[in-house]
C-alpha atoms as a PDB file:
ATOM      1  CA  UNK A   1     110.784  71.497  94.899  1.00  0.00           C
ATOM      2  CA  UNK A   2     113.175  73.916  92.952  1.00  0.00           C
ATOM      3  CA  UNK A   3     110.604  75.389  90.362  1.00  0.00           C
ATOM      4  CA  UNK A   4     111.958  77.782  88.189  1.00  0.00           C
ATOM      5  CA  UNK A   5     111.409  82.082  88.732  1.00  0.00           C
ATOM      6  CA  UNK A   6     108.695  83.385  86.699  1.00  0.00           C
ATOM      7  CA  UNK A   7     108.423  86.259  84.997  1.00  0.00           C
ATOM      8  CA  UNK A   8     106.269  87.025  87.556  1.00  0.00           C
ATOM      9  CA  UNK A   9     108.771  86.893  90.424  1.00  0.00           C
ATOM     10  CA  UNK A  10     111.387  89.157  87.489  1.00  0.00           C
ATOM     11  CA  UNK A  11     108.092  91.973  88.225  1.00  0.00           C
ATOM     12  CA  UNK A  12     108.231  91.696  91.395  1.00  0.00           C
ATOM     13  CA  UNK A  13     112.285  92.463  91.690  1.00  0.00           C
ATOM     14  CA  UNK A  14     111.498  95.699  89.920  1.00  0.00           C
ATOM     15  CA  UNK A  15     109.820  96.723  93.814  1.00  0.00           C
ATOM     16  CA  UNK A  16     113.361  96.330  95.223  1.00  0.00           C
ATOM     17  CA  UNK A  17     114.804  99.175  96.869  1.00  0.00           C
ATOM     18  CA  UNK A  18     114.636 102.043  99.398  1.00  0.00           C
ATOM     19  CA  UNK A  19     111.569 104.136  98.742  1.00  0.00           C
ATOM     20  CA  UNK A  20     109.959 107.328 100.179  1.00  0.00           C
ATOM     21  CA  UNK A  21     106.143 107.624  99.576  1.00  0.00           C
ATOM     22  CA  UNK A  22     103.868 111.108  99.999  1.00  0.00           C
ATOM     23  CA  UNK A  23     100.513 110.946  99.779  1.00  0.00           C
ATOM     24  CA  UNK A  24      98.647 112.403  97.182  1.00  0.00           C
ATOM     25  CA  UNK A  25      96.314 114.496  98.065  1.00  0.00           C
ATOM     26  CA  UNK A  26      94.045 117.484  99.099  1.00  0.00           C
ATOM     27  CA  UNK A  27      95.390 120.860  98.248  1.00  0.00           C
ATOM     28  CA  UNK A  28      93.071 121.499 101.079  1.00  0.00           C
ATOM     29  CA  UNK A  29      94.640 123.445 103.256  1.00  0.00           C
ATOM     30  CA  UNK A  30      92.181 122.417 106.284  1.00  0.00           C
ATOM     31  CA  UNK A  31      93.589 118.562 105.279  1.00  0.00           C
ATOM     32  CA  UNK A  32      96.933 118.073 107.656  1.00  0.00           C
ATOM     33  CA  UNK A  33      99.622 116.729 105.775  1.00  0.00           C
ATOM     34  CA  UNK A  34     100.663 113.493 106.212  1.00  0.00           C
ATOM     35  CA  UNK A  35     104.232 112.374 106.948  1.00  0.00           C
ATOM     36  CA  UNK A  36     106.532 110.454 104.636  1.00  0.00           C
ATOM     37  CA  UNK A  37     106.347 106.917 104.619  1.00  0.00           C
ATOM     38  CA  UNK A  38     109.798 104.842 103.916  1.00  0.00           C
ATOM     39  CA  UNK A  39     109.890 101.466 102.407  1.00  0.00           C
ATOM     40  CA  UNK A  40     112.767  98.866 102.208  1.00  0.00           C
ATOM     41  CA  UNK A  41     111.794  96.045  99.825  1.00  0.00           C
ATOM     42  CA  UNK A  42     114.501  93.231  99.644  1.00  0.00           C
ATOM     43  CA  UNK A  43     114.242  89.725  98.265  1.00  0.00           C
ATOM     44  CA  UNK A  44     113.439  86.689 100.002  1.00  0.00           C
ATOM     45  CA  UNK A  45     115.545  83.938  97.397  1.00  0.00           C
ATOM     46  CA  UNK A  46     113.890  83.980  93.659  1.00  0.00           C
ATOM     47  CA  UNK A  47     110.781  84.268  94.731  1.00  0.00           C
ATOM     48  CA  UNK A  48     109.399  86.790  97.150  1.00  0.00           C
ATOM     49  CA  UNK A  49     110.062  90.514  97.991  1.00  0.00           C
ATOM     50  CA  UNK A  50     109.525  91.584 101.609  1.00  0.00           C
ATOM     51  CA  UNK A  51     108.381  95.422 102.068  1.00  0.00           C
ATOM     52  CA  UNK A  52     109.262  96.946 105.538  1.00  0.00           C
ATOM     53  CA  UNK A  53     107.580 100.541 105.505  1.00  0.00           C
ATOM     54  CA  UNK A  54     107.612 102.927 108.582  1.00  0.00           C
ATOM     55  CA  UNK A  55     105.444 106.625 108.990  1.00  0.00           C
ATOM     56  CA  UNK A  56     104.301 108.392 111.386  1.00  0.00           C
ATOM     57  CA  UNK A  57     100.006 108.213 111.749  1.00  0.00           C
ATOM     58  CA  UNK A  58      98.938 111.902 112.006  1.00  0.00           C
ATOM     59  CA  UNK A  59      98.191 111.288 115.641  1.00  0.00           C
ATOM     60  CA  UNK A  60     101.668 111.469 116.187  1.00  0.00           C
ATOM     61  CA  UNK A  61     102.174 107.345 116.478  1.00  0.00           C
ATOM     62  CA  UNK A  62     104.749 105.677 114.799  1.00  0.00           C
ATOM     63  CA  UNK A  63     103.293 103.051 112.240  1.00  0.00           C
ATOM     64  CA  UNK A  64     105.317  99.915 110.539  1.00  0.00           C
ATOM     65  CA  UNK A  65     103.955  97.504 108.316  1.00  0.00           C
ATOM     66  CA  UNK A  66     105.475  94.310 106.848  1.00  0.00           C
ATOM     67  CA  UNK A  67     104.363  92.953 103.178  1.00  0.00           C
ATOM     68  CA  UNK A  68     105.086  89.974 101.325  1.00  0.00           C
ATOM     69  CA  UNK A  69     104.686  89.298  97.909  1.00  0.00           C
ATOM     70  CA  UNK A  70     105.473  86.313  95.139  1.00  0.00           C
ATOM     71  CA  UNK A  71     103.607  84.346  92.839  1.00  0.00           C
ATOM     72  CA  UNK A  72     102.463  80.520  92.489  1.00  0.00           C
ATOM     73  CA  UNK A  73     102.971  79.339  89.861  1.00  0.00           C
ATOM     74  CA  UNK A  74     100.231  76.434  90.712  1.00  0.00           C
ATOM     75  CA  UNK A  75      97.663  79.320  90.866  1.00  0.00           C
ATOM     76  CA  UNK A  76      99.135  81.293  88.334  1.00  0.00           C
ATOM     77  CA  UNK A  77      98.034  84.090  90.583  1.00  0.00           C
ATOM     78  CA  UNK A  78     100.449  86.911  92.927  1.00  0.00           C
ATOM     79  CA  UNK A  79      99.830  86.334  96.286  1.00  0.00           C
ATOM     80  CA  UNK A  80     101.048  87.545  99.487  1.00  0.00           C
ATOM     81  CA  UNK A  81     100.372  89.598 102.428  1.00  0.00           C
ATOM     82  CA  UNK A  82     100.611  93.100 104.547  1.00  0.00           C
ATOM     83  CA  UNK A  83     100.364  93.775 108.508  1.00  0.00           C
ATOM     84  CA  UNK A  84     100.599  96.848 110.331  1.00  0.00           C
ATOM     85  CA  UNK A  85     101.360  98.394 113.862  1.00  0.00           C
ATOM     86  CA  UNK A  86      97.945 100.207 113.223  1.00  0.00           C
ATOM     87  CA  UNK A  87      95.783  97.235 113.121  1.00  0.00           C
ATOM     88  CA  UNK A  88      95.332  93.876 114.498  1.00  0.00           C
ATOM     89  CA  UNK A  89      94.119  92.224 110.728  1.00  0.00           C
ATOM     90  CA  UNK A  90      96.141  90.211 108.421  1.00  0.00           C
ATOM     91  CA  UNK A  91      95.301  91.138 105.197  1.00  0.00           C
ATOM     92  CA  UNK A  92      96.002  88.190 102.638  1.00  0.00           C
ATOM     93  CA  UNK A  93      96.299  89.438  98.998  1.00  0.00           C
ATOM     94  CA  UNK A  94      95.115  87.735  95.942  1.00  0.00           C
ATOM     95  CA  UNK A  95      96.077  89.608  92.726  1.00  0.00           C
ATOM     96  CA  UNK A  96      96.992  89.691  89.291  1.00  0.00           C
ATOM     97  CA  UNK A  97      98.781  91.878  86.456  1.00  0.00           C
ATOM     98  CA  UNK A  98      96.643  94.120  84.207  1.00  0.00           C
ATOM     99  CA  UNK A  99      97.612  93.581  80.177  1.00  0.00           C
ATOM    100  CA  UNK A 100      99.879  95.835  79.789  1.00  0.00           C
ATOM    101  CA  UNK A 101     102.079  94.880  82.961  1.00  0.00           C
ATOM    102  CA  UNK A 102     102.343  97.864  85.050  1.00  0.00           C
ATOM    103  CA  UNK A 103      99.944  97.497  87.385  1.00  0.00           C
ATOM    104  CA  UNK A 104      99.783  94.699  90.077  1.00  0.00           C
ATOM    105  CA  UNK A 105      96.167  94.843  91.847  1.00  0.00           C
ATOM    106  CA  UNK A 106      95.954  92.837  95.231  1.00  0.00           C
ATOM    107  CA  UNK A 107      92.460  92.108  96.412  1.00  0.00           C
ATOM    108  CA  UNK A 108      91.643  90.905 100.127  1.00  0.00           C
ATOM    109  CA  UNK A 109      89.076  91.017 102.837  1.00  0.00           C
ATOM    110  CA  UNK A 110      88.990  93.075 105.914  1.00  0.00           C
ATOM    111  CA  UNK A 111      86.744  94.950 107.974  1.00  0.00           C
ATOM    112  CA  UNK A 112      84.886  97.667 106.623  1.00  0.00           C
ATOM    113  CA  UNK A 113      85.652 101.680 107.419  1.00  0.00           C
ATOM    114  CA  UNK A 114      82.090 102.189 107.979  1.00  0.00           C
ATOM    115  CA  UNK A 115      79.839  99.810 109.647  1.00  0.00           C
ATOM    116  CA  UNK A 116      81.230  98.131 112.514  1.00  0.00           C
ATOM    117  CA  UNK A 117      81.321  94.126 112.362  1.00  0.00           C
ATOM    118  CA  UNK A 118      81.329  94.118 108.263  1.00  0.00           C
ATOM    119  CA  UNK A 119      83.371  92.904 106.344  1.00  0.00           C
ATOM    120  CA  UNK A 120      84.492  94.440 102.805  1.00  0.00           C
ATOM    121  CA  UNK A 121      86.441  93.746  99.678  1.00  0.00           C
ATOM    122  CA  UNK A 122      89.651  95.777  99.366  1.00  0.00           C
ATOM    123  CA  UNK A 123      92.494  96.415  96.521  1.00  0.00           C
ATOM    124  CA  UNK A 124      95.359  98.040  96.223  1.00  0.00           C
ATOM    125  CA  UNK A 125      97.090  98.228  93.128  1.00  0.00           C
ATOM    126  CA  UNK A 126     100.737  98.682  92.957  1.00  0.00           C
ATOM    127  CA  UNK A 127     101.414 100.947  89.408  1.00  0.00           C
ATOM    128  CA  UNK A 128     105.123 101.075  88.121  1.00  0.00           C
ATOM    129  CA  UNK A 129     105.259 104.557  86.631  1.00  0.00           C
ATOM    130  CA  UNK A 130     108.981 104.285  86.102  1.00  0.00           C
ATOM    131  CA  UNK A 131     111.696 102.624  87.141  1.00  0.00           C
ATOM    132  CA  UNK A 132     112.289 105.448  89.684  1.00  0.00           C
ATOM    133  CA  UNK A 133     108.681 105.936  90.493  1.00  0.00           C
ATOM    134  CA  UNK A 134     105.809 103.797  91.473  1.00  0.00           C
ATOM    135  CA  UNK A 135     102.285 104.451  93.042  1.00  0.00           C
ATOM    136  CA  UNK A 136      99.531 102.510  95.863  1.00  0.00           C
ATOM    137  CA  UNK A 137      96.043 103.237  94.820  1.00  0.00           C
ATOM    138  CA  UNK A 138      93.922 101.274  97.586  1.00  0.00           C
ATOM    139  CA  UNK A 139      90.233 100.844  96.954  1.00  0.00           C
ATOM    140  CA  UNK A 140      87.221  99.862  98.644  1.00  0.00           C
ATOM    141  CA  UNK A 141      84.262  98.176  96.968  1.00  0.00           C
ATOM    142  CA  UNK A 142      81.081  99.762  97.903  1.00  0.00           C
ATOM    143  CA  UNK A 143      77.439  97.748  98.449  1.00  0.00           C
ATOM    144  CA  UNK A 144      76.819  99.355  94.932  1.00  0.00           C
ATOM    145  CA  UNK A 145      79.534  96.895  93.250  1.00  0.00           C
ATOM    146  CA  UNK A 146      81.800 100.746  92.688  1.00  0.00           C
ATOM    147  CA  UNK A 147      85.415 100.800  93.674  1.00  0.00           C
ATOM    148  CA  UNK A 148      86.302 103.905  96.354  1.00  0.00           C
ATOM    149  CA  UNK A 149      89.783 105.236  96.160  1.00  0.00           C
ATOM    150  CA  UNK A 150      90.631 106.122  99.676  1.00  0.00           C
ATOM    151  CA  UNK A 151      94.372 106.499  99.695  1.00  0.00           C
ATOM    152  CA  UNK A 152      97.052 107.149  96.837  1.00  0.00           C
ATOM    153  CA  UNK A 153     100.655 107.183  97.518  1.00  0.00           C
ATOM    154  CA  UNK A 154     103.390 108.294  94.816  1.00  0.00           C
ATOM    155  CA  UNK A 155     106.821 106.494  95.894  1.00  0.00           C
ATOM    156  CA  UNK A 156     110.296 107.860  94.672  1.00  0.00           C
ATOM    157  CA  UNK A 157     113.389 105.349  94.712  1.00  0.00           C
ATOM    158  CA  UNK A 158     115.867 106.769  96.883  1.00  0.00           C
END
């Protein structure tokens, strides 16, 4: 069962490091700011990296989440998953590479936002700007079939 590292699992390696994320955001000035988030993304052998990010939610709570990520090979598709203090969901990603190769988007189900009891289709895309600086776009897809950014956050490698 020792199948050879993709270039798949190579992308992933690039996420390895000690990151500090801000929000992008509102130059509202009514719109609090929102804390730093910190992420420590390690390997897990050839082929998985394991995010451990930690923030503060603007109600004052600390917040951790936990994300996995790797690719099978069998699927030929990234898959992988993210928890969080916050929330009592697993969300289990299913995602792919765009064409060019800097930009990972994860889809998966959870409940919607909105309307209690529904459920929705999410993404969040993980962009590699530079080696130094990456970005989280997470979407929602609306009843019209439209994907709603609701969160962007720029990461810088410490």
């Amino acid at each position: 069962m020792n199948a050879e590292a993709t270039k798949e699992h190579a992308w992933l390696s690039k996420l390895v490091g000690e990151w500090v994320g801000e929000v992008e955001g509102s130059d509202d000035p009514s719109v609090p700011a929102h804390p730093a988030w910190t992420e420590t993304v390690r390997t897990l052998g050839d082929y998985w990296v394991i995010a451990e990010g930690a923030s503060t939610m603007p109600d004052g709570t600390p917040a951790h989440s936990i994300m996995s990520l790797g690719f099978d090979p069998a699927k030929g598709r990234f898959v992988g998953t993210w928890l969080g203090s916050m929330m009592p969901n697993l969300w289990v990603y299913d995602g792919a590479l765009n064409d060019a190769g800097d930009v990972l988007a994860l889809e998966s189900e959870g409940p919607s936002f909105d309307v209690e009891g529904e459920m929705r289709r999410y993404r969040d895309s993980i962009e590699l700007v530079s080696h130094d600086h990456r970005r989280l776009i997470s979407e929602v897809l609306r009843p019209d079939g439209t994907w709603e950014e609701f969160m962007r956050l720029s990461y810088r490698r410490r």
